[in-house]
PDB file of N, CA and C in Angstrom:
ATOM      1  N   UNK A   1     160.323 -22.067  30.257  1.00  0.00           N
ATOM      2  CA  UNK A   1     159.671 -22.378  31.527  1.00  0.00           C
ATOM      3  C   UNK A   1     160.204 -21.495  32.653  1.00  0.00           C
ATOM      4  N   UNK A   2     161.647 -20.831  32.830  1.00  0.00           N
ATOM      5  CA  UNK A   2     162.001 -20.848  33.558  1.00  0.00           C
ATOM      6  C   UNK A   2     161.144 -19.171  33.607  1.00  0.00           C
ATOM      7  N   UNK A   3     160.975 -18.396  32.597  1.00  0.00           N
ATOM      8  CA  UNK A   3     160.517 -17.238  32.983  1.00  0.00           C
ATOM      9  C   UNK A   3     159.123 -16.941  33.610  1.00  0.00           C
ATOM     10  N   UNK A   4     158.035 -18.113  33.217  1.00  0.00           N
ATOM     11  CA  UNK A   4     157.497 -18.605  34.076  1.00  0.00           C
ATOM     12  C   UNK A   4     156.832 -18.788  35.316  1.00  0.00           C
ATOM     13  N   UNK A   5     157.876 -18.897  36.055  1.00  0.00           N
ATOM     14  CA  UNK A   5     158.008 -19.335  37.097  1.00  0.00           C
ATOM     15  C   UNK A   5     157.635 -18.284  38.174  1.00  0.00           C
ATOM     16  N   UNK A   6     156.804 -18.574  39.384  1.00  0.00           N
ATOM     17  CA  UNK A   6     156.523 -17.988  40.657  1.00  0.00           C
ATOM     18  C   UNK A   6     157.669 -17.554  41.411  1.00  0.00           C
ATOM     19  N   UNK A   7     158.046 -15.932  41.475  1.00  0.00           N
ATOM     20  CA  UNK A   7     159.293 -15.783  42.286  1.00  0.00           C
ATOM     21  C   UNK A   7     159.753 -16.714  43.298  1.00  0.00           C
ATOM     22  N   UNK A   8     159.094 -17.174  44.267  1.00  0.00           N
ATOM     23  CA  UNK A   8     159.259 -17.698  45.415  1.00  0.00           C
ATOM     24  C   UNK A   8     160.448 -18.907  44.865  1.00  0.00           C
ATOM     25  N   UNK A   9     159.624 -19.801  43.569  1.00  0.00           N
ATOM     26  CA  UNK A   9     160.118 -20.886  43.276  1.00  0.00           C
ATOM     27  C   UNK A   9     161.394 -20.441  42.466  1.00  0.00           C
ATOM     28  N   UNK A  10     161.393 -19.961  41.554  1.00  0.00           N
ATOM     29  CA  UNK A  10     162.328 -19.435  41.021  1.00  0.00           C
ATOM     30  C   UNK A  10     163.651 -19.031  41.734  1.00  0.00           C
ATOM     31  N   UNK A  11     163.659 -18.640  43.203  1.00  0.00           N
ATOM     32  CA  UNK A  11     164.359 -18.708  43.835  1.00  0.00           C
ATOM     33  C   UNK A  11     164.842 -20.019  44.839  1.00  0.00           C
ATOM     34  N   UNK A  12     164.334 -20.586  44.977  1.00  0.00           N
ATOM     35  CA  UNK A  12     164.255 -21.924  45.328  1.00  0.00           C
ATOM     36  C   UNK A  12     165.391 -22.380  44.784  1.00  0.00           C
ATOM     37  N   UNK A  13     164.917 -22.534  42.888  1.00  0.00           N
ATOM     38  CA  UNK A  13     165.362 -23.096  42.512  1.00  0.00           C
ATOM     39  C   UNK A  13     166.905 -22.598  41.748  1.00  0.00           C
ATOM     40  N   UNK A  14     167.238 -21.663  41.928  1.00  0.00           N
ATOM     41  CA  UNK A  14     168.552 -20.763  41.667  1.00  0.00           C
ATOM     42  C   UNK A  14     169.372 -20.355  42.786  1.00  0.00           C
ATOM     43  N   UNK A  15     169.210 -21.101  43.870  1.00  0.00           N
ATOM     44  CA  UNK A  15     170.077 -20.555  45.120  1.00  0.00           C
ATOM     45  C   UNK A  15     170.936 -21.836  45.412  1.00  0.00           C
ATOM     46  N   UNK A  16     171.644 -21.261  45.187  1.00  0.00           N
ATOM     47  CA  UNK A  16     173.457 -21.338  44.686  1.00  0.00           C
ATOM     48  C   UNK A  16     174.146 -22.590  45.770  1.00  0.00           C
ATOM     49  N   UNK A  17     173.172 -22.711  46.848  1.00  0.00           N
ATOM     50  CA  UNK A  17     173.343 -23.816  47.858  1.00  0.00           C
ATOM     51  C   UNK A  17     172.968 -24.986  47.620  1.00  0.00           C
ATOM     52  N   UNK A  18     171.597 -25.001  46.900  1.00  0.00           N
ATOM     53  CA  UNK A  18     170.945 -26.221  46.674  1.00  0.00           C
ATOM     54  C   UNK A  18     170.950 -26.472  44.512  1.00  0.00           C
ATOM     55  N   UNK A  19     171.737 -25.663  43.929  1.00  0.00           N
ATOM     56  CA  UNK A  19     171.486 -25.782  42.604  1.00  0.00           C
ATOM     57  C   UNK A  19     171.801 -26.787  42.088  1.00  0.00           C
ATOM     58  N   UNK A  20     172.478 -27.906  43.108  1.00  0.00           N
ATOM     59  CA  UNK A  20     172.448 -29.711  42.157  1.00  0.00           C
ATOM     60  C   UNK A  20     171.637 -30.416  42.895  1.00  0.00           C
ATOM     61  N   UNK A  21     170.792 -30.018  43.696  1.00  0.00           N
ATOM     62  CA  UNK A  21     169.840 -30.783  44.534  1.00  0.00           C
ATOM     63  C   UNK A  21     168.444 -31.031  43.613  1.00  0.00           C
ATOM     64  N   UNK A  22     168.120 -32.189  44.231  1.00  0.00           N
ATOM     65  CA  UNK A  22     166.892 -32.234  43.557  1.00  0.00           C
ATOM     66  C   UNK A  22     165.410 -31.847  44.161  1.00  0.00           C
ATOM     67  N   UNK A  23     164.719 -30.410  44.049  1.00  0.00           N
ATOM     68  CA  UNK A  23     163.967 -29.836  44.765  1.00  0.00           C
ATOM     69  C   UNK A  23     162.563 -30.565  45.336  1.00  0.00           C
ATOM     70  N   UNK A  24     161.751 -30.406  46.070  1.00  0.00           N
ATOM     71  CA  UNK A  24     160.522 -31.110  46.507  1.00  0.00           C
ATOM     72  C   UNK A  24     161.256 -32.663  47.266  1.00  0.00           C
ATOM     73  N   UNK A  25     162.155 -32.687  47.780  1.00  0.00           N
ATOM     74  CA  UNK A  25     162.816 -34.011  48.463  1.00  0.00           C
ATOM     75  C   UNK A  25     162.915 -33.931  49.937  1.00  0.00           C
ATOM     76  N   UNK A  26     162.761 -34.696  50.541  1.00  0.00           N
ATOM     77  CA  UNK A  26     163.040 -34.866  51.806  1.00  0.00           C
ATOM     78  C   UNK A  26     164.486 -34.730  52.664  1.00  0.00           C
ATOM     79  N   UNK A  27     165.549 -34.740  51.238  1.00  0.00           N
ATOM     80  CA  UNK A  27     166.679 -35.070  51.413  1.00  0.00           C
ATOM     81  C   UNK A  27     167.172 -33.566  51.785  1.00  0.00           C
ATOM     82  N   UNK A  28     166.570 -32.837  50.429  1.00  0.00           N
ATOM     83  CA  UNK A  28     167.062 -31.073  50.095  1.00  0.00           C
ATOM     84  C   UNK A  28     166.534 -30.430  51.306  1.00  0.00           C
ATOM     85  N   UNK A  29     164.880 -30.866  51.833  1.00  0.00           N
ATOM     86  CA  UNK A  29     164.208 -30.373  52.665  1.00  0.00           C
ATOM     87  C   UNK A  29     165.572 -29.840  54.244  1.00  0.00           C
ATOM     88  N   UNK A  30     165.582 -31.529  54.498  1.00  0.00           N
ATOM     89  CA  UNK A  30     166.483 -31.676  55.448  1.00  0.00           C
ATOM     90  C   UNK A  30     167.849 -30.816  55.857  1.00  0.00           C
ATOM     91  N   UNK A  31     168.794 -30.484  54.544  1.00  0.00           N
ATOM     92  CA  UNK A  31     169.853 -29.810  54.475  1.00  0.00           C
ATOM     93  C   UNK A  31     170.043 -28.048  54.441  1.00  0.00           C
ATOM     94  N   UNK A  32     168.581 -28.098  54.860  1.00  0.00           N
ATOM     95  CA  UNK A  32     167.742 -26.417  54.687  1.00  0.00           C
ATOM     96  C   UNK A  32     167.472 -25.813  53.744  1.00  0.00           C
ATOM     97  N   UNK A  33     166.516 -26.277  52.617  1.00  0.00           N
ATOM     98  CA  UNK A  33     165.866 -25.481  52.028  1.00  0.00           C
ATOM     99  C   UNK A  33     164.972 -25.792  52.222  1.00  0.00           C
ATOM    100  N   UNK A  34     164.067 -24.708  52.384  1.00  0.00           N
ATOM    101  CA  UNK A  34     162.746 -24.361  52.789  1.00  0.00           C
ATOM    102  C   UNK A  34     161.943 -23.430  51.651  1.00  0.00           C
ATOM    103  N   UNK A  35     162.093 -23.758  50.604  1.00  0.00           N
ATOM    104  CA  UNK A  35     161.381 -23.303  49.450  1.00  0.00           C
ATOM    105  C   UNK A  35     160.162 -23.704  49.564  1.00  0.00           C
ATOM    106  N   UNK A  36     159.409 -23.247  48.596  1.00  0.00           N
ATOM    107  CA  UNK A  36     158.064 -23.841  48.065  1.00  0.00           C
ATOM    108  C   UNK A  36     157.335 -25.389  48.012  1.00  0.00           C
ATOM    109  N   UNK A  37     158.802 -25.491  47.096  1.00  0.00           N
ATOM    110  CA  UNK A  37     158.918 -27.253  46.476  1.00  0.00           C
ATOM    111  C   UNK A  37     159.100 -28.100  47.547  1.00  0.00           C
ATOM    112  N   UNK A  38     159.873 -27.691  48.018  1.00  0.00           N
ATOM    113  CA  UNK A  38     160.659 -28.368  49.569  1.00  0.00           C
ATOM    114  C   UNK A  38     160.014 -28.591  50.450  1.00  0.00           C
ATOM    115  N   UNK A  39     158.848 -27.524  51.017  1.00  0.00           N
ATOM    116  CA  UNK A  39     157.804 -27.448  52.134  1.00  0.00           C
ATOM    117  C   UNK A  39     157.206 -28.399  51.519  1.00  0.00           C
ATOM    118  N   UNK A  40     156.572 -28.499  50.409  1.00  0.00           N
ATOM    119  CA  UNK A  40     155.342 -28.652  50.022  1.00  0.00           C
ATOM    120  C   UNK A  40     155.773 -30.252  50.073  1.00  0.00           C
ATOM    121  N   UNK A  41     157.014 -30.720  49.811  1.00  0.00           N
ATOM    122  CA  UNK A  41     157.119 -32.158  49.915  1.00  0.00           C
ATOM    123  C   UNK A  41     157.406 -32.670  51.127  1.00  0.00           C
ATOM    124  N   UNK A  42     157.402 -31.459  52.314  1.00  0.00           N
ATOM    125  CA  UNK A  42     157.440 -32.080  53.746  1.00  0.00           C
ATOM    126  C   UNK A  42     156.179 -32.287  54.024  1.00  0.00           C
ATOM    127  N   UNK A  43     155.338 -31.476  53.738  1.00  0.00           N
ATOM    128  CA  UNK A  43     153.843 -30.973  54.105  1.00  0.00           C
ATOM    129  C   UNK A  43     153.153 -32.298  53.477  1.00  0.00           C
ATOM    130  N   UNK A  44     153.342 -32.938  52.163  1.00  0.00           N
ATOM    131  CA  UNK A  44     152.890 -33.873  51.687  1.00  0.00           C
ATOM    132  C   UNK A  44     153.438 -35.582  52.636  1.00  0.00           C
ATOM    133  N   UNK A  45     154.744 -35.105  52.690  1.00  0.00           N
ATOM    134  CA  UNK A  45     155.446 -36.367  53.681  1.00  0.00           C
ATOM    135  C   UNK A  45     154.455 -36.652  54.849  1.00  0.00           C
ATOM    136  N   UNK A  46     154.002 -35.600  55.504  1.00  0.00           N
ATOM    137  CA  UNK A  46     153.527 -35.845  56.636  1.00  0.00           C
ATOM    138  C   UNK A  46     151.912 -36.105  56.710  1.00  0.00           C
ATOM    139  N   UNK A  47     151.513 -35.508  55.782  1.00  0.00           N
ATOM    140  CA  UNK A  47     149.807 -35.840  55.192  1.00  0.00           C
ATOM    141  C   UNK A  47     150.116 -37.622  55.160  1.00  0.00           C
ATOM    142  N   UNK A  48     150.961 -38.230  54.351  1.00  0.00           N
ATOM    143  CA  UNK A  48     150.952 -39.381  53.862  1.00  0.00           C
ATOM    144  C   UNK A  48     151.223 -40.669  55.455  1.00  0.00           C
ATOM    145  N   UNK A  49     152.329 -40.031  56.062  1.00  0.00           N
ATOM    146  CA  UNK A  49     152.514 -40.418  57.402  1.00  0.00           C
ATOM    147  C   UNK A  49     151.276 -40.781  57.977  1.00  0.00           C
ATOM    148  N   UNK A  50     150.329 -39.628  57.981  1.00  0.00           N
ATOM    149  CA  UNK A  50     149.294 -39.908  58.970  1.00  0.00           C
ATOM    150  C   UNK A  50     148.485 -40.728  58.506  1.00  0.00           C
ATOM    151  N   UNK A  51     148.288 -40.630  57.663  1.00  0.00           N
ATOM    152  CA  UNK A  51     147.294 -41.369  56.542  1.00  0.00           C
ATOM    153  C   UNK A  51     147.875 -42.774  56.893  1.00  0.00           C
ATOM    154  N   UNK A  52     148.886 -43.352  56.630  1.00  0.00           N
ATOM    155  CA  UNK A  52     149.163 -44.677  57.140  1.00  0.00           C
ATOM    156  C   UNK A  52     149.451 -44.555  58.743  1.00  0.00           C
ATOM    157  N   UNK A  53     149.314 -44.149  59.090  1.00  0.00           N
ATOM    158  CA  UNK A  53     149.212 -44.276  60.904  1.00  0.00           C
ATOM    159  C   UNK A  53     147.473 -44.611  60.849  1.00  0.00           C
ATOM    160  N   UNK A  54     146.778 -44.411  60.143  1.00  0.00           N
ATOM    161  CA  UNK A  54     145.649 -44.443  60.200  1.00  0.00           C
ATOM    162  C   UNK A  54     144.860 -42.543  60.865  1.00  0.00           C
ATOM    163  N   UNK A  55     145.650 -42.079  60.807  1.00  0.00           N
ATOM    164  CA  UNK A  55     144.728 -40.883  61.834  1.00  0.00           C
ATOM    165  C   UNK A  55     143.946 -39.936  60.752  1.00  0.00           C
ATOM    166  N   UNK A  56     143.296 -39.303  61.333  1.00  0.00           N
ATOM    167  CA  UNK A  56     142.030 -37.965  61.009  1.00  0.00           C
ATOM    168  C   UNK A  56     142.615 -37.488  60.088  1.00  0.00           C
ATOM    169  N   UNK A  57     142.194 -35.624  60.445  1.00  0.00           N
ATOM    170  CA  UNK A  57     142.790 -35.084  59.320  1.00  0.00           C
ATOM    171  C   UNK A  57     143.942 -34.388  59.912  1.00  0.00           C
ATOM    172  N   UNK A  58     144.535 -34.451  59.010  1.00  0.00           N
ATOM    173  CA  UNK A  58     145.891 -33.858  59.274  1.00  0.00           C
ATOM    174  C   UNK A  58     146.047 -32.345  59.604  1.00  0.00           C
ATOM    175  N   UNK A  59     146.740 -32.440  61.560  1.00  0.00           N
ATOM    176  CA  UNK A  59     146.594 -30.787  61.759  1.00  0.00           C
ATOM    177  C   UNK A  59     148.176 -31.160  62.476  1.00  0.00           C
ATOM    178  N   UNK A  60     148.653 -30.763  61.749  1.00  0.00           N
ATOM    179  CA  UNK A  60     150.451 -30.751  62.708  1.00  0.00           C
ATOM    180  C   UNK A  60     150.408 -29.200  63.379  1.00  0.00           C
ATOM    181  N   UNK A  61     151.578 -29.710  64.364  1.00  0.00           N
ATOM    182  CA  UNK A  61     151.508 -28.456  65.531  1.00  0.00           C
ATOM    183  C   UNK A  61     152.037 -27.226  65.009  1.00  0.00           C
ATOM    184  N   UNK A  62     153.137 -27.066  64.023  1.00  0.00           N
ATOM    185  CA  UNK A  62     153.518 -26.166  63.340  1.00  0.00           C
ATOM    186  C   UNK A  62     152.671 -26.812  61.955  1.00  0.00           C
ATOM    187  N   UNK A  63     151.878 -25.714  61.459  1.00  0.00           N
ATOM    188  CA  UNK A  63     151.597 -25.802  59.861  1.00  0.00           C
ATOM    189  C   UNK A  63     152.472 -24.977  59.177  1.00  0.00           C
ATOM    190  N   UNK A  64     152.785 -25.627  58.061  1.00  0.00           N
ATOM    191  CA  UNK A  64     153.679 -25.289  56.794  1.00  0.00           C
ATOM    192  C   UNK A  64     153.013 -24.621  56.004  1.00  0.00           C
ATOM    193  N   UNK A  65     152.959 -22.690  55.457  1.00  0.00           N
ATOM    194  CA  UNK A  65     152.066 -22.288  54.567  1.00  0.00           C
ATOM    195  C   UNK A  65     152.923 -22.451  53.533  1.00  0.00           C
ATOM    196  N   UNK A  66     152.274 -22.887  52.361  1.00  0.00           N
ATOM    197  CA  UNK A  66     153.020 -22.654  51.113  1.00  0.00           C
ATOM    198  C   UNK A  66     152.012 -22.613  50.059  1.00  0.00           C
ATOM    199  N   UNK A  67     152.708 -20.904  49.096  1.00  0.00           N
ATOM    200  CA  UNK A  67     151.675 -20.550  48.575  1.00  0.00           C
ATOM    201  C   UNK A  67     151.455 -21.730  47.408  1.00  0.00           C
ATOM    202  N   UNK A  68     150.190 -22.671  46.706  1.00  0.00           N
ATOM    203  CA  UNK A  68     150.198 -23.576  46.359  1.00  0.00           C
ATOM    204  C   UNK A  68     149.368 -23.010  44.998  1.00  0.00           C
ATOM    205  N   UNK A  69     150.166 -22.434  44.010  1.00  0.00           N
ATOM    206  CA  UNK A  69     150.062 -22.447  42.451  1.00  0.00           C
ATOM    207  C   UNK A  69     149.372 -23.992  42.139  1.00  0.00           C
ATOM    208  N   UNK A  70     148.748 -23.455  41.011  1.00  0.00           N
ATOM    209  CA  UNK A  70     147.198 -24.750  40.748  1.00  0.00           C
ATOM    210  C   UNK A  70     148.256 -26.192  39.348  1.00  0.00           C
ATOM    211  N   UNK A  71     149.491 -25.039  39.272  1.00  0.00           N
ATOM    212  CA  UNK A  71     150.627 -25.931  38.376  1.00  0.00           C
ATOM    213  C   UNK A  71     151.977 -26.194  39.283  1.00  0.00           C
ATOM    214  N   UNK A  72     151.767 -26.241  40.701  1.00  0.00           N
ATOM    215  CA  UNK A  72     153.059 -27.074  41.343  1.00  0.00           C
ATOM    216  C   UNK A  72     153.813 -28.321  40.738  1.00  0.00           C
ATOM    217  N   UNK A  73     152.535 -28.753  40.893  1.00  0.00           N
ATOM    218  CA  UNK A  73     152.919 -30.258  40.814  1.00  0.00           C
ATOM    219  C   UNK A  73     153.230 -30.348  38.936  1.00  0.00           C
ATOM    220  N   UNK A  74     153.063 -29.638  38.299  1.00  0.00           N
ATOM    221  CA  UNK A  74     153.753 -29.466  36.702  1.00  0.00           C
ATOM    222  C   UNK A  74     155.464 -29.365  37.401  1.00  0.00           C
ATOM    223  N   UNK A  75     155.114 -27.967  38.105  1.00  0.00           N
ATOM    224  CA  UNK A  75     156.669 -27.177  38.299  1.00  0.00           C
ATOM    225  C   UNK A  75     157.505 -28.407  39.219  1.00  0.00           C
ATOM    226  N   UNK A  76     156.799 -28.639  39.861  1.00  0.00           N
ATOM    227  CA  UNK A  76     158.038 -30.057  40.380  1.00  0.00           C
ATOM    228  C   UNK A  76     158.138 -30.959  39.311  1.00  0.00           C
ATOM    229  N   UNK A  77     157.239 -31.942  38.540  1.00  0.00           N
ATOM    230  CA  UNK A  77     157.714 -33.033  37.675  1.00  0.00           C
ATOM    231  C   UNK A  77     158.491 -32.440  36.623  1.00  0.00           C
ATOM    232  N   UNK A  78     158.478 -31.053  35.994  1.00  0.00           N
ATOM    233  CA  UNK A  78     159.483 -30.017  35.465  1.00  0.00           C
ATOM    234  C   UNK A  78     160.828 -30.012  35.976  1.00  0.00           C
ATOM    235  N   UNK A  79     160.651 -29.669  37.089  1.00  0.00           N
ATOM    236  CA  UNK A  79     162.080 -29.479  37.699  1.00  0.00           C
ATOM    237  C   UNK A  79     162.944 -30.957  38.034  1.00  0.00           C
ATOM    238  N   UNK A  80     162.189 -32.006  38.143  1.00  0.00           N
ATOM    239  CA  UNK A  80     162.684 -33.357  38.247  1.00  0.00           C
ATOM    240  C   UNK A  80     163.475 -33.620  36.698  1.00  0.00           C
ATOM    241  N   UNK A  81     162.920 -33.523  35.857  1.00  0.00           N
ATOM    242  CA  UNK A  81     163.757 -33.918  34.216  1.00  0.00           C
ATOM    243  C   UNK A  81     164.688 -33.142  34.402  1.00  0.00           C
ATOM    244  N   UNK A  82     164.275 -31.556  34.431  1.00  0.00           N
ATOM    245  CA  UNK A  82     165.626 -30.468  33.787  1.00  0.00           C
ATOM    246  C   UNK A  82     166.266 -30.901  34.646  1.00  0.00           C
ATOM    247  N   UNK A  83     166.712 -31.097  35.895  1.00  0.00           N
ATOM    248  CA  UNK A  83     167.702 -31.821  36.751  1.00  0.00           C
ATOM    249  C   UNK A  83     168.688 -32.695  36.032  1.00  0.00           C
ATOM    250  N   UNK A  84     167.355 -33.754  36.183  1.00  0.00           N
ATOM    251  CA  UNK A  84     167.992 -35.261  34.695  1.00  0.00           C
ATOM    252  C   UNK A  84     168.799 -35.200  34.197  1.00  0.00           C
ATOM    253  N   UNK A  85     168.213 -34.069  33.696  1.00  0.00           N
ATOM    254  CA  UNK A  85     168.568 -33.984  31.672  1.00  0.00           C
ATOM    255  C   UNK A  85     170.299 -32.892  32.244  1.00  0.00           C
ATOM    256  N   UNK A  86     170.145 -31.990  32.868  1.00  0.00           N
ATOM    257  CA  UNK A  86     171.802 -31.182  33.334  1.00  0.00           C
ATOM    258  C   UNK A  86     172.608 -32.190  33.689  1.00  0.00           C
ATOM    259  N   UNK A  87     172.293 -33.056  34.942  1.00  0.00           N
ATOM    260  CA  UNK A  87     173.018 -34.281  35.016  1.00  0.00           C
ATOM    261  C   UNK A  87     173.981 -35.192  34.230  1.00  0.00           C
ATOM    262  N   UNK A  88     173.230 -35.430  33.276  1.00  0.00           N
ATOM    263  CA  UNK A  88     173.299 -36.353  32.408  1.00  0.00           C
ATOM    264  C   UNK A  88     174.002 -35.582  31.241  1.00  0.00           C
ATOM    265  N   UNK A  89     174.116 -34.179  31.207  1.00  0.00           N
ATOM    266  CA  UNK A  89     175.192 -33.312  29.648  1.00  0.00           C
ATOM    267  C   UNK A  89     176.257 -32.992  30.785  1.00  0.00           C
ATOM    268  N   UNK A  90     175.812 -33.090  32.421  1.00  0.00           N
ATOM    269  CA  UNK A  90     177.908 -33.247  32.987  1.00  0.00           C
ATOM    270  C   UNK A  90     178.592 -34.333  32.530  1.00  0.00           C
ATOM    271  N   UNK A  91     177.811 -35.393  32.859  1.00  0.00           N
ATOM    272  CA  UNK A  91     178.456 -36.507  33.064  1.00  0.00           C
ATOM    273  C   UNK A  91     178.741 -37.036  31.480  1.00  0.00           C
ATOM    274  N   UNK A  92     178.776 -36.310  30.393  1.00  0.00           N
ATOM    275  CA  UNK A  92     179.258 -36.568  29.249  1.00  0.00           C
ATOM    276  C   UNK A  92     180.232 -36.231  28.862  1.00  0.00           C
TER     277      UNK A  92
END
């Protein structure tokens, strides 16, 4: 999988700051990464926000571009296990 992978994300996900983080989070977002995964789960945070505020369509004052591969959402529920699964052969 990993060869794969869309440079952008690929770097995301190999930079040496965030490599025990778990990518597409609000948490990782917060602590500065601004990857792919990361935007794309702020960009989604805030779609969902509005949506329960009840409002229109969603136009925030800064828009977030992120280039959006038609298999993100593979490459994030991907990157959620292999996380897991590294986790889980430390802690053995």
């Amino acid at each position: 999988m990993w060869d794969d992978l869309p440079k952008d994300i690929l770097a995301e996900l190999t930079d040496e700051k965030y490599i025990t983080r778990k990518h597409h989070s609000r948490a990782t977002y917060a602590i500065g990464c601004h990857g792919p995964l990361c935007q794309k789960a702020e960009r989604d945070r805030g779609r969902k926000r509005n949506e329960q505020r009840g409002g229109n369509d969603y136009s925030p004052a800064m828009k977030i571009r992120v280039p959006d591969p038609k298999n993100i959402d593979d490459i994030i529920e991907w990157h959620i296990q292999e996380l897991s699964e590294r986790r889980a052969t430390k802690a053995s």
